[in-house]
N, C-alpha and C. Protein backbone atom coordinates (compact mmCIF):
# COMPACT_ATOMS: atom_id res chain seq x y z
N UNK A 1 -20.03 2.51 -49.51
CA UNK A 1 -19.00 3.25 -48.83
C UNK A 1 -18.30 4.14 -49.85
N UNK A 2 -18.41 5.12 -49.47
CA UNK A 2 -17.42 6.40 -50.71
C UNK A 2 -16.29 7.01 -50.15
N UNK A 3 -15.16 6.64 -50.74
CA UNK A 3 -13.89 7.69 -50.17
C UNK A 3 -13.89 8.89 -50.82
N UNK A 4 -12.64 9.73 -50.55
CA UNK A 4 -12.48 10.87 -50.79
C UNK A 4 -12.78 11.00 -52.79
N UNK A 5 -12.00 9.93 -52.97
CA UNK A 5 -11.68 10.47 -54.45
C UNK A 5 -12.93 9.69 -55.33
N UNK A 6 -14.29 8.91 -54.41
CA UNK A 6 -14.97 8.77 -55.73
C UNK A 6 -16.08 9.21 -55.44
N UNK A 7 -16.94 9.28 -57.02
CA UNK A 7 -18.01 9.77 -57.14
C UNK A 7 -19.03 8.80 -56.39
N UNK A 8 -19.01 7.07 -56.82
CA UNK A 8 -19.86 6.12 -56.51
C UNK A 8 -19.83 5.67 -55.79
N UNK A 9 -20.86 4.62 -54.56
CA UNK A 9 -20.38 3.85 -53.45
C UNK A 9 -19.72 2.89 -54.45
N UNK A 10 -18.97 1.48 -53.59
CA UNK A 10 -18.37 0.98 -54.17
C UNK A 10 -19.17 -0.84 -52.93
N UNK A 11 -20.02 -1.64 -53.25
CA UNK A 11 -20.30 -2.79 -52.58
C UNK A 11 -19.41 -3.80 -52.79
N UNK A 12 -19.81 -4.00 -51.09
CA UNK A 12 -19.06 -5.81 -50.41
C UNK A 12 -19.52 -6.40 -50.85
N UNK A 13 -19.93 -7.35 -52.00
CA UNK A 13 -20.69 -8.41 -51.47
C UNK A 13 -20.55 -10.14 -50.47
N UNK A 14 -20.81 -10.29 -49.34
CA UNK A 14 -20.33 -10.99 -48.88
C UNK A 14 -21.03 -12.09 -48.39
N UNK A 15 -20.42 -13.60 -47.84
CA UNK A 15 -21.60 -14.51 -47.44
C UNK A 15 -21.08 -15.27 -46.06
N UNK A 16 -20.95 -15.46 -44.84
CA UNK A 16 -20.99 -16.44 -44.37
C UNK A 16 -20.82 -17.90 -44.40
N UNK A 17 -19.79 -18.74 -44.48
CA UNK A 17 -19.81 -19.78 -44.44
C UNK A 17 -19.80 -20.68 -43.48
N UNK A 18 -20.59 -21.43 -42.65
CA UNK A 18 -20.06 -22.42 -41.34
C UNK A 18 -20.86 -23.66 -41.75
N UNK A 19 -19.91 -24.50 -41.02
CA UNK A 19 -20.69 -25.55 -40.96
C UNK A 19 -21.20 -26.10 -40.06
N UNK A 20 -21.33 -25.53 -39.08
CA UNK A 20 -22.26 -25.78 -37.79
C UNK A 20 -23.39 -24.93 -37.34
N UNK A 21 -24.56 -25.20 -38.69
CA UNK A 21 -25.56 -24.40 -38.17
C UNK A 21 -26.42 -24.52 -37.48
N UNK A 22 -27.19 -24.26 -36.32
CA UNK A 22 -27.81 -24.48 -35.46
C UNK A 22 -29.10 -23.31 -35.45
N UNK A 23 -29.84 -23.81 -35.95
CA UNK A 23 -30.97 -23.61 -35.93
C UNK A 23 -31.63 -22.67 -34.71
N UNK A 24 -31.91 -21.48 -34.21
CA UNK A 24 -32.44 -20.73 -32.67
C UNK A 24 -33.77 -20.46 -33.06
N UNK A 25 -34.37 -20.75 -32.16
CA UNK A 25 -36.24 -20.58 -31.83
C UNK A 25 -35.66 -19.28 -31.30
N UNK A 26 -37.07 -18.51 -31.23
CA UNK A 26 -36.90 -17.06 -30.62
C UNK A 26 -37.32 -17.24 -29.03
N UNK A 27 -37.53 -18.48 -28.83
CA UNK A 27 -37.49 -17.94 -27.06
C UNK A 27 -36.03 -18.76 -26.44
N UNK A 28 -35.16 -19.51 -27.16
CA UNK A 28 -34.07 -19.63 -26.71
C UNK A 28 -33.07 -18.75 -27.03
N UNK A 29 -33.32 -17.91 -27.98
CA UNK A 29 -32.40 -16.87 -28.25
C UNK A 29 -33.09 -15.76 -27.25
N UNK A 30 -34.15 -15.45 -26.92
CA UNK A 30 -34.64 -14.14 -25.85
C UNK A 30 -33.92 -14.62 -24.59
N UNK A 31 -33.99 -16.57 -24.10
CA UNK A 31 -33.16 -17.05 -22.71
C UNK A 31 -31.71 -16.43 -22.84
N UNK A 32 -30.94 -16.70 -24.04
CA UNK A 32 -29.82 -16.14 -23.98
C UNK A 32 -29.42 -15.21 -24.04
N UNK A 33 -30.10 -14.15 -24.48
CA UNK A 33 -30.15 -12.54 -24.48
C UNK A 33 -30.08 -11.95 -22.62
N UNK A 34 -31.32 -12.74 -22.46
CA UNK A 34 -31.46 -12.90 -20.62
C UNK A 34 -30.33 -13.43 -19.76
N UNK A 35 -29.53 -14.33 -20.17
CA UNK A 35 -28.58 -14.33 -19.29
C UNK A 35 -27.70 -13.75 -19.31
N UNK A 36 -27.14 -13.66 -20.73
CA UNK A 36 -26.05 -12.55 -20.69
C UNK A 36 -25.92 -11.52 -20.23
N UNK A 37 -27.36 -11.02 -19.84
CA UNK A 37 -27.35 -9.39 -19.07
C UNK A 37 -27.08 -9.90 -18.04
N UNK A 38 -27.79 -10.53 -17.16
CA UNK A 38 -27.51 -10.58 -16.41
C UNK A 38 -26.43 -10.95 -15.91
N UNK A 39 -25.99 -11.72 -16.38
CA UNK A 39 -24.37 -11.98 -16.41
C UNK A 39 -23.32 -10.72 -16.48
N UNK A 40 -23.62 -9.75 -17.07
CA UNK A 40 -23.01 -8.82 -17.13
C UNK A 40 -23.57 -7.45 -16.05
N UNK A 41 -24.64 -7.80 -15.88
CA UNK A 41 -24.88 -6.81 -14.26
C UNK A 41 -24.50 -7.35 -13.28
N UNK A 42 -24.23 -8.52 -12.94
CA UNK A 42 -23.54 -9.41 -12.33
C UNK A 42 -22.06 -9.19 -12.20
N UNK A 43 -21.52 -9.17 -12.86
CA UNK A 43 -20.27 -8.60 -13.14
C UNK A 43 -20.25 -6.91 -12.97
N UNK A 44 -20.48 -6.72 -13.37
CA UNK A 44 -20.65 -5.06 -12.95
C UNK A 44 -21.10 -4.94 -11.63
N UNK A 45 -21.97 -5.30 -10.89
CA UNK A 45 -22.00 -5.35 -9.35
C UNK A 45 -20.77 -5.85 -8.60
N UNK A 46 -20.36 -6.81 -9.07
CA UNK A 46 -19.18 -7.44 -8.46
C UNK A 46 -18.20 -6.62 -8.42
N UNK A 47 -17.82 -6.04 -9.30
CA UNK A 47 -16.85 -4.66 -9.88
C UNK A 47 -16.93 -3.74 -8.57
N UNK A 48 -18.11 -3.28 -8.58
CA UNK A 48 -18.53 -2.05 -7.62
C UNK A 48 -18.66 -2.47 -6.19
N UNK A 49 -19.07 -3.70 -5.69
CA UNK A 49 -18.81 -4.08 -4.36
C UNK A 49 -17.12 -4.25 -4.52
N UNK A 50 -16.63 -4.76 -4.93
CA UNK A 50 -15.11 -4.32 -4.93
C UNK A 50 -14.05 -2.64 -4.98
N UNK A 51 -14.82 -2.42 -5.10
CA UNK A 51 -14.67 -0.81 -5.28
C UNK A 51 -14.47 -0.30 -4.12
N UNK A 52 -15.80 -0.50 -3.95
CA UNK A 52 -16.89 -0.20 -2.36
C UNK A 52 -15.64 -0.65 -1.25
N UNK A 53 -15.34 -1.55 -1.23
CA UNK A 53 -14.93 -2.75 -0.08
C UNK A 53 -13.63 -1.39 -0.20
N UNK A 54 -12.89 -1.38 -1.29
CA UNK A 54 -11.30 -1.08 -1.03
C UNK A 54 -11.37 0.31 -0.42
N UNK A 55 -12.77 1.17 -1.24
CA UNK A 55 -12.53 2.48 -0.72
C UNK A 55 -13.27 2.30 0.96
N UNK A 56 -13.81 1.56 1.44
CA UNK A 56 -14.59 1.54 3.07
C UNK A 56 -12.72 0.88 3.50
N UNK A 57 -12.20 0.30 3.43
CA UNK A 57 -10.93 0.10 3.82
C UNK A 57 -9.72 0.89 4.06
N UNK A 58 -10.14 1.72 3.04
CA UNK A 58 -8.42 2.75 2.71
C UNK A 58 -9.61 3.80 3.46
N UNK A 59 -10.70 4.08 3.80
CA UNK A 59 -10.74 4.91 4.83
C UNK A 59 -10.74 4.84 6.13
N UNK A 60 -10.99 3.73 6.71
CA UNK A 60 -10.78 2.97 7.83
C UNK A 60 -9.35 3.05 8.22
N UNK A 61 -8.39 2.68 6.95
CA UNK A 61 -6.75 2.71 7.32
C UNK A 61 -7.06 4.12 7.94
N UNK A 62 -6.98 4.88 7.05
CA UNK A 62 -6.89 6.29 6.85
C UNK A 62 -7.24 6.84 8.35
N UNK A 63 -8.19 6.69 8.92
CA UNK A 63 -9.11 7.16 9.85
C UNK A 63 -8.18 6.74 11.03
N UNK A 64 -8.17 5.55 11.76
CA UNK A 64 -7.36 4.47 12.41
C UNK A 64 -5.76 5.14 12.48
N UNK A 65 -4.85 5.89 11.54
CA UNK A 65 -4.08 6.20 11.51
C UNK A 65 -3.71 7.20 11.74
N UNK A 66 -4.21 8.43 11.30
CA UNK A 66 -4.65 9.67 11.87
C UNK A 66 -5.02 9.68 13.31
N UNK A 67 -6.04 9.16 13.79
CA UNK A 67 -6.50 9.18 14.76
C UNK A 67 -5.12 8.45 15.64
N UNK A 68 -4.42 7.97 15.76
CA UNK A 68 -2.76 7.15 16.29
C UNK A 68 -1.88 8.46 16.33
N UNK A 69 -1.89 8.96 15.60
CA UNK A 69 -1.13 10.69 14.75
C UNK A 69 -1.30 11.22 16.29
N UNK A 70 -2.88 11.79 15.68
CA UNK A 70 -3.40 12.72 16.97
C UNK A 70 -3.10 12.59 18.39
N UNK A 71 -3.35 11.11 18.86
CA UNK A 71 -2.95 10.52 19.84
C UNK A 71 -1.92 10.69 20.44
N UNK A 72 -0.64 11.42 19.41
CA UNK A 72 0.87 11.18 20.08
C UNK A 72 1.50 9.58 19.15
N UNK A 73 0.97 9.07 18.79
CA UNK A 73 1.68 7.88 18.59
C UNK A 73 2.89 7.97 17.27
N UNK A 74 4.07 7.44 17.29
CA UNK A 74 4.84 7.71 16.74
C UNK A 74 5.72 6.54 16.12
N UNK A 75 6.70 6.64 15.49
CA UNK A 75 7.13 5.66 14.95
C UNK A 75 6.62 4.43 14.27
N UNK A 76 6.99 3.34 14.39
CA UNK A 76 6.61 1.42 13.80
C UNK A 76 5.27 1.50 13.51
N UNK A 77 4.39 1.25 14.90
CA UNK A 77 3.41 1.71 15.32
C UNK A 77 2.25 2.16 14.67
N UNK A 78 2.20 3.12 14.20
CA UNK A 78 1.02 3.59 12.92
C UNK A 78 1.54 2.94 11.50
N UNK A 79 3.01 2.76 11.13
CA UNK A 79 3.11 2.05 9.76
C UNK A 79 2.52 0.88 9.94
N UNK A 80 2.70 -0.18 11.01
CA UNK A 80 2.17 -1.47 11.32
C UNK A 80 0.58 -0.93 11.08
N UNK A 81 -0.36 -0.28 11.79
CA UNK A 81 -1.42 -0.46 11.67
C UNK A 81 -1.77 -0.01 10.40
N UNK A 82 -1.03 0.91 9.16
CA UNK A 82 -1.21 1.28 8.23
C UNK A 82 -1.21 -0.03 7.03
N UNK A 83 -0.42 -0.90 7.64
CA UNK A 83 -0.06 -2.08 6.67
C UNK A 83 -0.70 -3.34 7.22
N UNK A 84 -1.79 -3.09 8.24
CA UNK A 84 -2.37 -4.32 8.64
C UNK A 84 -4.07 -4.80 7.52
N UNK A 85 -4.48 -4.01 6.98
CA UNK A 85 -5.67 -4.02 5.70
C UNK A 85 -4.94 -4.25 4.90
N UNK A 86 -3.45 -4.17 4.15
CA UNK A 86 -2.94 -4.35 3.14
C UNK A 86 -2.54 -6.19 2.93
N UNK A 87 -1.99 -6.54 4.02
CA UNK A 87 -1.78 -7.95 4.31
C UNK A 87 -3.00 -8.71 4.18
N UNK A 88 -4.47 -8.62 5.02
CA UNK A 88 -5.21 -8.93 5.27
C UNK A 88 -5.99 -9.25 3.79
N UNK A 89 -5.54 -8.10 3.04
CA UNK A 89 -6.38 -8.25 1.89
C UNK A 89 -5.52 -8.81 0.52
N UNK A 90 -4.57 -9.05 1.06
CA UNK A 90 -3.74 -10.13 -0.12
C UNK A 90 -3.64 -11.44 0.17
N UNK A 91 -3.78 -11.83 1.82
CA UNK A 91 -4.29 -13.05 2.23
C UNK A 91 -5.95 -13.94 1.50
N UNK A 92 -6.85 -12.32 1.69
CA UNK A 92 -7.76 -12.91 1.33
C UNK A 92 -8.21 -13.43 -0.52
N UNK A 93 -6.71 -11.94 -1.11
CA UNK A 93 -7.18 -12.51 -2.27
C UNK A 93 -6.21 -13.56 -3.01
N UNK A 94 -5.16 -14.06 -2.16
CA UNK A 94 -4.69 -15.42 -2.43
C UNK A 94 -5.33 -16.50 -2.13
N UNK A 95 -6.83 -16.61 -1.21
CA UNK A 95 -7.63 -17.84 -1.20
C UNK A 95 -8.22 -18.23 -2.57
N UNK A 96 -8.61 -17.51 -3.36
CA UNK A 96 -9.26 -17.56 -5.37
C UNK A 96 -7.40 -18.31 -5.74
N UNK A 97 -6.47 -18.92 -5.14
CA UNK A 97 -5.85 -19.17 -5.97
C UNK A 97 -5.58 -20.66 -5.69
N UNK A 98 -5.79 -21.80 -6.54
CA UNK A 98 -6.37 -23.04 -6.17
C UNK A 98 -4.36 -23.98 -6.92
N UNK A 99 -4.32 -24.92 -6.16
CA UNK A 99 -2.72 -25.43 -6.82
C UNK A 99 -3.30 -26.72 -7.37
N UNK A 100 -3.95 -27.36 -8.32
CA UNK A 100 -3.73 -28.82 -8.44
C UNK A 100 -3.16 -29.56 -8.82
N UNK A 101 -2.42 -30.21 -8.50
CA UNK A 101 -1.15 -30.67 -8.61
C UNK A 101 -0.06 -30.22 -9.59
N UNK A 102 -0.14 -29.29 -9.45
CA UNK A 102 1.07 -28.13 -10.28
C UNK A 102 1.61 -27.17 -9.77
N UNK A 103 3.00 -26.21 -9.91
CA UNK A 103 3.24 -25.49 -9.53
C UNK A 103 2.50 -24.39 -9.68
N UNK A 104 2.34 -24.11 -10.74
CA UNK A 104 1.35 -23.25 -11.53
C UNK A 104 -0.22 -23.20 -11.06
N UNK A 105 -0.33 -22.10 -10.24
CA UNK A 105 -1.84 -21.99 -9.35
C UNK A 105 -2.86 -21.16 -10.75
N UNK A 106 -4.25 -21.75 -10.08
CA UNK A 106 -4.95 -21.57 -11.27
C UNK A 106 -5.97 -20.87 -10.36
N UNK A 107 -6.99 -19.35 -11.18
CA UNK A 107 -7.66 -19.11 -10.23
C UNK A 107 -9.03 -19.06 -10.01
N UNK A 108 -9.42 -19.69 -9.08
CA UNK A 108 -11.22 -20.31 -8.94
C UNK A 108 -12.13 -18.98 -9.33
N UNK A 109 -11.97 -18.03 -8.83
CA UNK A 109 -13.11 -16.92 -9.57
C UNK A 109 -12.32 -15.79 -9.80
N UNK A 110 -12.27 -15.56 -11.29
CA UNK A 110 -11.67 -14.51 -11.59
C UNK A 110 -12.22 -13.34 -11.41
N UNK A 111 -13.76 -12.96 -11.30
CA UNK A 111 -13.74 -11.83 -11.42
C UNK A 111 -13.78 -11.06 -9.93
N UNK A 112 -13.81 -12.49 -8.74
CA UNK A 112 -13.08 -12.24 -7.35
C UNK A 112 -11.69 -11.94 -7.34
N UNK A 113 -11.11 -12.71 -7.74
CA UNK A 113 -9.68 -12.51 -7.65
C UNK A 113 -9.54 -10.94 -8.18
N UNK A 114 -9.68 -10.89 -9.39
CA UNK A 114 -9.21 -9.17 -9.53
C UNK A 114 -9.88 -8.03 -9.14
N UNK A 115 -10.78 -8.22 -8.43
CA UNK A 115 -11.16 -7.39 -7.42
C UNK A 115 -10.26 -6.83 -6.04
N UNK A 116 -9.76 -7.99 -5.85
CA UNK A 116 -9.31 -8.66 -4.75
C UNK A 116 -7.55 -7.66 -5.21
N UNK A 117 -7.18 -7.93 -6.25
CA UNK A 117 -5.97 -6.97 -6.71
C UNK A 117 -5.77 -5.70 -6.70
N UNK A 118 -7.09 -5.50 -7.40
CA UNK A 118 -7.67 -4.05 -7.56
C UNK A 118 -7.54 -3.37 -5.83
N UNK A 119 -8.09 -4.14 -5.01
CA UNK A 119 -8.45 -3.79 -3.49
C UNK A 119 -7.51 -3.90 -2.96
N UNK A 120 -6.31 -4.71 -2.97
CA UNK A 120 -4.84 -4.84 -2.30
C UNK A 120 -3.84 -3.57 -2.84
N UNK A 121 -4.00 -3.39 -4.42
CA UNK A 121 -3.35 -2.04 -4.79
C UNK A 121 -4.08 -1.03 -4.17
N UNK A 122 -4.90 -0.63 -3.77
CA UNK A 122 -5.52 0.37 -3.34
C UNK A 122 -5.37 0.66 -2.08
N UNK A 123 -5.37 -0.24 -1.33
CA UNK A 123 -4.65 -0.46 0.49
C UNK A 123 -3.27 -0.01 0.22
N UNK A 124 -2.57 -0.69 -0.55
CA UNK A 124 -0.84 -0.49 -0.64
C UNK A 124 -0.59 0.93 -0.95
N UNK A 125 -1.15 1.42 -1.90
CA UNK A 125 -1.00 2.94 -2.37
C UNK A 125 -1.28 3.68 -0.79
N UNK A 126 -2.25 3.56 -0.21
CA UNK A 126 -2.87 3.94 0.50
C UNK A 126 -2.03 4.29 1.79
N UNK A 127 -1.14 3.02 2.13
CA UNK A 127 -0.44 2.62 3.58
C UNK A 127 0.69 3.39 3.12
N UNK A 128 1.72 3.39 1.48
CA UNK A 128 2.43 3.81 1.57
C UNK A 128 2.17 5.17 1.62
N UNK A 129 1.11 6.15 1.26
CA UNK A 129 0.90 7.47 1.56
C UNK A 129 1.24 7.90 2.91
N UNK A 130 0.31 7.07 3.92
CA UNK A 130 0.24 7.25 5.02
C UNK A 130 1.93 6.80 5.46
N UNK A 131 2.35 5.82 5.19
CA UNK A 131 3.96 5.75 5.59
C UNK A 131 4.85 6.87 5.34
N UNK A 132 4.86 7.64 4.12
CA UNK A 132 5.57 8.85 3.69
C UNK A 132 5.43 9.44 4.53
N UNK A 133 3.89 9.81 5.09
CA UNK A 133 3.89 11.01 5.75
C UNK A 133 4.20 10.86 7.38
N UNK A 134 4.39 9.67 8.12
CA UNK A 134 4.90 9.50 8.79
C UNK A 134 6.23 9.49 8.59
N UNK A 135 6.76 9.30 8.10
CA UNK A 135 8.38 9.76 8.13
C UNK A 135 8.41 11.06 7.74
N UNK A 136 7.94 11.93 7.25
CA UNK A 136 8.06 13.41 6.79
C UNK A 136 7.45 14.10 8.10
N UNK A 137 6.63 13.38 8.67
CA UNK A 137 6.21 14.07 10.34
C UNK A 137 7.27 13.98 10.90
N UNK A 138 7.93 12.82 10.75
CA UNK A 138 9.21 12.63 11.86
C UNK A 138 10.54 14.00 11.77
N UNK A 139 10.26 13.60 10.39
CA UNK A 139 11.50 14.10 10.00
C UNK A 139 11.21 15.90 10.82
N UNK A 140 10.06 16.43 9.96
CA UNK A 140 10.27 17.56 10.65
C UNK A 140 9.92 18.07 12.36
N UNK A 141 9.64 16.77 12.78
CA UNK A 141 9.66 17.06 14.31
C UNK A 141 11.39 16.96 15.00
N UNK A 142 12.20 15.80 14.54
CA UNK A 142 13.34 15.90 14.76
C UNK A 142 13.99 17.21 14.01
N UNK A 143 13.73 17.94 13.11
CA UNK A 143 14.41 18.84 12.28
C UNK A 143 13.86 20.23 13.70
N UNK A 144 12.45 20.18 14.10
CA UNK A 144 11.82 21.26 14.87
C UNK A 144 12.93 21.40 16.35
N UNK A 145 12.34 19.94 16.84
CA UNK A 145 13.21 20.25 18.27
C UNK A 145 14.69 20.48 18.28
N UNK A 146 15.45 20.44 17.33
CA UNK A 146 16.98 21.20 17.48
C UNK A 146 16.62 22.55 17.08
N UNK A 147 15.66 22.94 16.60
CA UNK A 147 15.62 24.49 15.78
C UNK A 147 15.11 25.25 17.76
N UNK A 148 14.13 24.52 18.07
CA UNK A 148 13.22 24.91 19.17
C UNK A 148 14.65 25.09 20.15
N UNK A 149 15.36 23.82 20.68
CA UNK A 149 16.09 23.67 21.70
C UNK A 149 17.25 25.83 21.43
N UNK A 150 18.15 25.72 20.18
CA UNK A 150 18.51 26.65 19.99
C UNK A 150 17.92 28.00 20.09
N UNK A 151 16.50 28.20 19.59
CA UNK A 151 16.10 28.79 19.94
C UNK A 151 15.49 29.49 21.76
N UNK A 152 16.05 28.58 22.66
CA UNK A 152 15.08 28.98 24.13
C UNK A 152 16.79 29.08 24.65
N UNK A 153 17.65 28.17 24.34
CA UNK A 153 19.22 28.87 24.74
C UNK A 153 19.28 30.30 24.32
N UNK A 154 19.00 30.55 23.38
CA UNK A 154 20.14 32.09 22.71
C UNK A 154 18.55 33.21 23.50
N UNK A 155 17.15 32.75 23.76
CA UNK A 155 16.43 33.53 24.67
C UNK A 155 17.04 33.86 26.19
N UNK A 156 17.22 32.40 26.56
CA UNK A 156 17.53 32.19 28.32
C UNK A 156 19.04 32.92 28.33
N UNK A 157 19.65 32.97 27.32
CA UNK A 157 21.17 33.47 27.58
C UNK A 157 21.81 32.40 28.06
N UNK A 158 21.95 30.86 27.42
CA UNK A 158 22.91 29.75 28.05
C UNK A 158 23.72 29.75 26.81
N UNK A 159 24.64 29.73 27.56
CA UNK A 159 26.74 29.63 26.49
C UNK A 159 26.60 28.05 26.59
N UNK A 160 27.27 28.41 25.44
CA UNK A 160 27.12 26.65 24.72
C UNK A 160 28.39 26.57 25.96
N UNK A 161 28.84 24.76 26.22
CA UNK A 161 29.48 24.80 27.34
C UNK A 161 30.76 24.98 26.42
N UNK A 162 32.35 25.69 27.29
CA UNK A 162 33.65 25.48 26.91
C UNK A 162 33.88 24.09 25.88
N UNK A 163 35.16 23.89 25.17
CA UNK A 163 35.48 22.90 24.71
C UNK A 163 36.98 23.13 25.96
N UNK A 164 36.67 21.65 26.63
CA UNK A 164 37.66 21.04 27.43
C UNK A 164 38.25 19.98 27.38
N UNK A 165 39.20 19.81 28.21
CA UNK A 165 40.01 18.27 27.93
C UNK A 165 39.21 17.54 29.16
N UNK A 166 38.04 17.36 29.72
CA UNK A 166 37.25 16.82 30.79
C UNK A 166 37.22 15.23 30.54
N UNK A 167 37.18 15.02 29.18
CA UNK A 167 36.95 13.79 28.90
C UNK A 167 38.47 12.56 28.99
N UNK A 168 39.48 13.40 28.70
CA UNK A 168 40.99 12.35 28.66
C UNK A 168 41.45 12.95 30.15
N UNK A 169 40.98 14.20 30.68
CA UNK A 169 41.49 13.78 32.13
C UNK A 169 41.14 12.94 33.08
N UNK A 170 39.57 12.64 32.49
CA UNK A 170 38.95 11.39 33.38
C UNK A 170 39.37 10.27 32.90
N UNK A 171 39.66 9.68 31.71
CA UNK A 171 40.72 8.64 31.22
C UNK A 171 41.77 8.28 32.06
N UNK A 172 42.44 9.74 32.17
CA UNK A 172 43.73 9.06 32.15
C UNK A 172 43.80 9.39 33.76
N UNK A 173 43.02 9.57 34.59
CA UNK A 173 42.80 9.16 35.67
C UNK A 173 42.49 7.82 36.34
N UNK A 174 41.58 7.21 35.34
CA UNK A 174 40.58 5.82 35.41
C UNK A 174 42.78 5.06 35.28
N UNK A 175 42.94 5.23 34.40
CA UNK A 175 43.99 4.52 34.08
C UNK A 175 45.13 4.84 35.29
N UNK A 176 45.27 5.63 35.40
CA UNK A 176 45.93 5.90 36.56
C UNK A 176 45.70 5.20 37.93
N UNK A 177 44.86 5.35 38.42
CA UNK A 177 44.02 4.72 39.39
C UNK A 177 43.86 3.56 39.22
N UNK A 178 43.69 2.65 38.13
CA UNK A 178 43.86 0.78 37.90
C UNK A 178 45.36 0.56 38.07
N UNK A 179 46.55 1.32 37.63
CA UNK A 179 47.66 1.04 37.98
C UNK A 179 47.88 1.04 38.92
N UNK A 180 47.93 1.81 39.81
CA UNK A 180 47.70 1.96 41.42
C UNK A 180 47.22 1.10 42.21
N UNK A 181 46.46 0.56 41.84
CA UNK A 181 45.67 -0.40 42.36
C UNK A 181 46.39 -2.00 42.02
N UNK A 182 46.58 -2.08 40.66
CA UNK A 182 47.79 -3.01 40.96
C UNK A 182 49.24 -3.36 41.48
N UNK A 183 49.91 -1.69 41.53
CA UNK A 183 50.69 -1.78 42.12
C UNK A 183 50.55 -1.83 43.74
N UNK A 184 49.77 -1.41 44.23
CA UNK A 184 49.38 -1.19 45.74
C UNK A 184 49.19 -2.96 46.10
N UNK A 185 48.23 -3.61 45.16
CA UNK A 185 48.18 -4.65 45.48
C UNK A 185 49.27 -6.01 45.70
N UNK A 186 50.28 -5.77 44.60
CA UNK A 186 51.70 -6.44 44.95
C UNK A 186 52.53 -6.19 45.72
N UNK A 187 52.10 -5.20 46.70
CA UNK A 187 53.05 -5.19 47.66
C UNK A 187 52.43 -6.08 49.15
């Protein structure tokens, strides 16, 4: 190895020490070469069917919700169905979580379980998108129909109504009229 400032390499010399040597034939070291791949395409498939699963889900939300949109449907309603894959899939990935006799849950397959996380964040991101934009639909449909309503008055030519006292003369009529009524009655 040569740094900047020398002319010569400069050697490690180094050795290994253990005391647990174990001896490998070359076809138990080729078995273990063999499982480990596979073990690790194994894992890497698992990865990608998890993938798979969250994105076939968050389009299903997606689809399912929109299609509620289109429909007219409004309010609770599409957030509920937006947040029904999100539940579903934190149910399923709280089954990988095993209690034996401890508070402290321990979890039976990890590389299920964080799939299973991976796939619940991905629903949640997902529902709350779709939640935003249901309230930002709302919002500007309630913001539209007062703009709309004003707008077809000041077309049609309707006068906003007078400001009157209509409301305390009917009061104090109501009140008027219960007195009356008790006095009429004591006689």
């Amino acid at each position: 190895m040569l740094t900047n400032h020398q002319k010569t390499p400069v050697y490690f010399d180094a050795e290994i020490v253990d005391e647990n040597i174990q001896p490998v034939d070359g076809e138990q070291y080729d078995s273990e070469q063999v499982q480990q791949a596979i073990a690790e395409t194994d894992s890497s498939i698992t990865i990608t069917q998890g993938i798979a699963q969250g994105a076939f889900l968050a389009g299903l939300q997606i689809t399912s919700t929109q299609y509620l949109y289109l429909a007219g449907s409004v309010g609770l309603f599409p957030a509920v169905i937006a947040g029904l894959p999100v539940g579903a899939s934190l149910a399923a990935t709280l089954c990988y979580l095993r209690f034996h006799h401890s508070i402290i849950p321990q979890i039976s397959d990890r590389q299920k379980f964080g799939i299973g996380v991976i796939r619940s964040a991905t629903l949640a991101a997902s529902s709350w998108k779709l939640t935003g934009d249901a309230q930002d639909m709302d919002t500007i449909a309630r913001n539209s129909f007062s703009t709309v309503t004003e707008q077809v008055k000041v077309y049609e030519g309707i006068e906003k109504p007078k400001e009157t006292n209509y409301g305390l003369f009917l009061g104090l009529a109501a009140v008027v009229s219960v007195l009356l009524y008790f006095y009429w009655r004591k006689k």
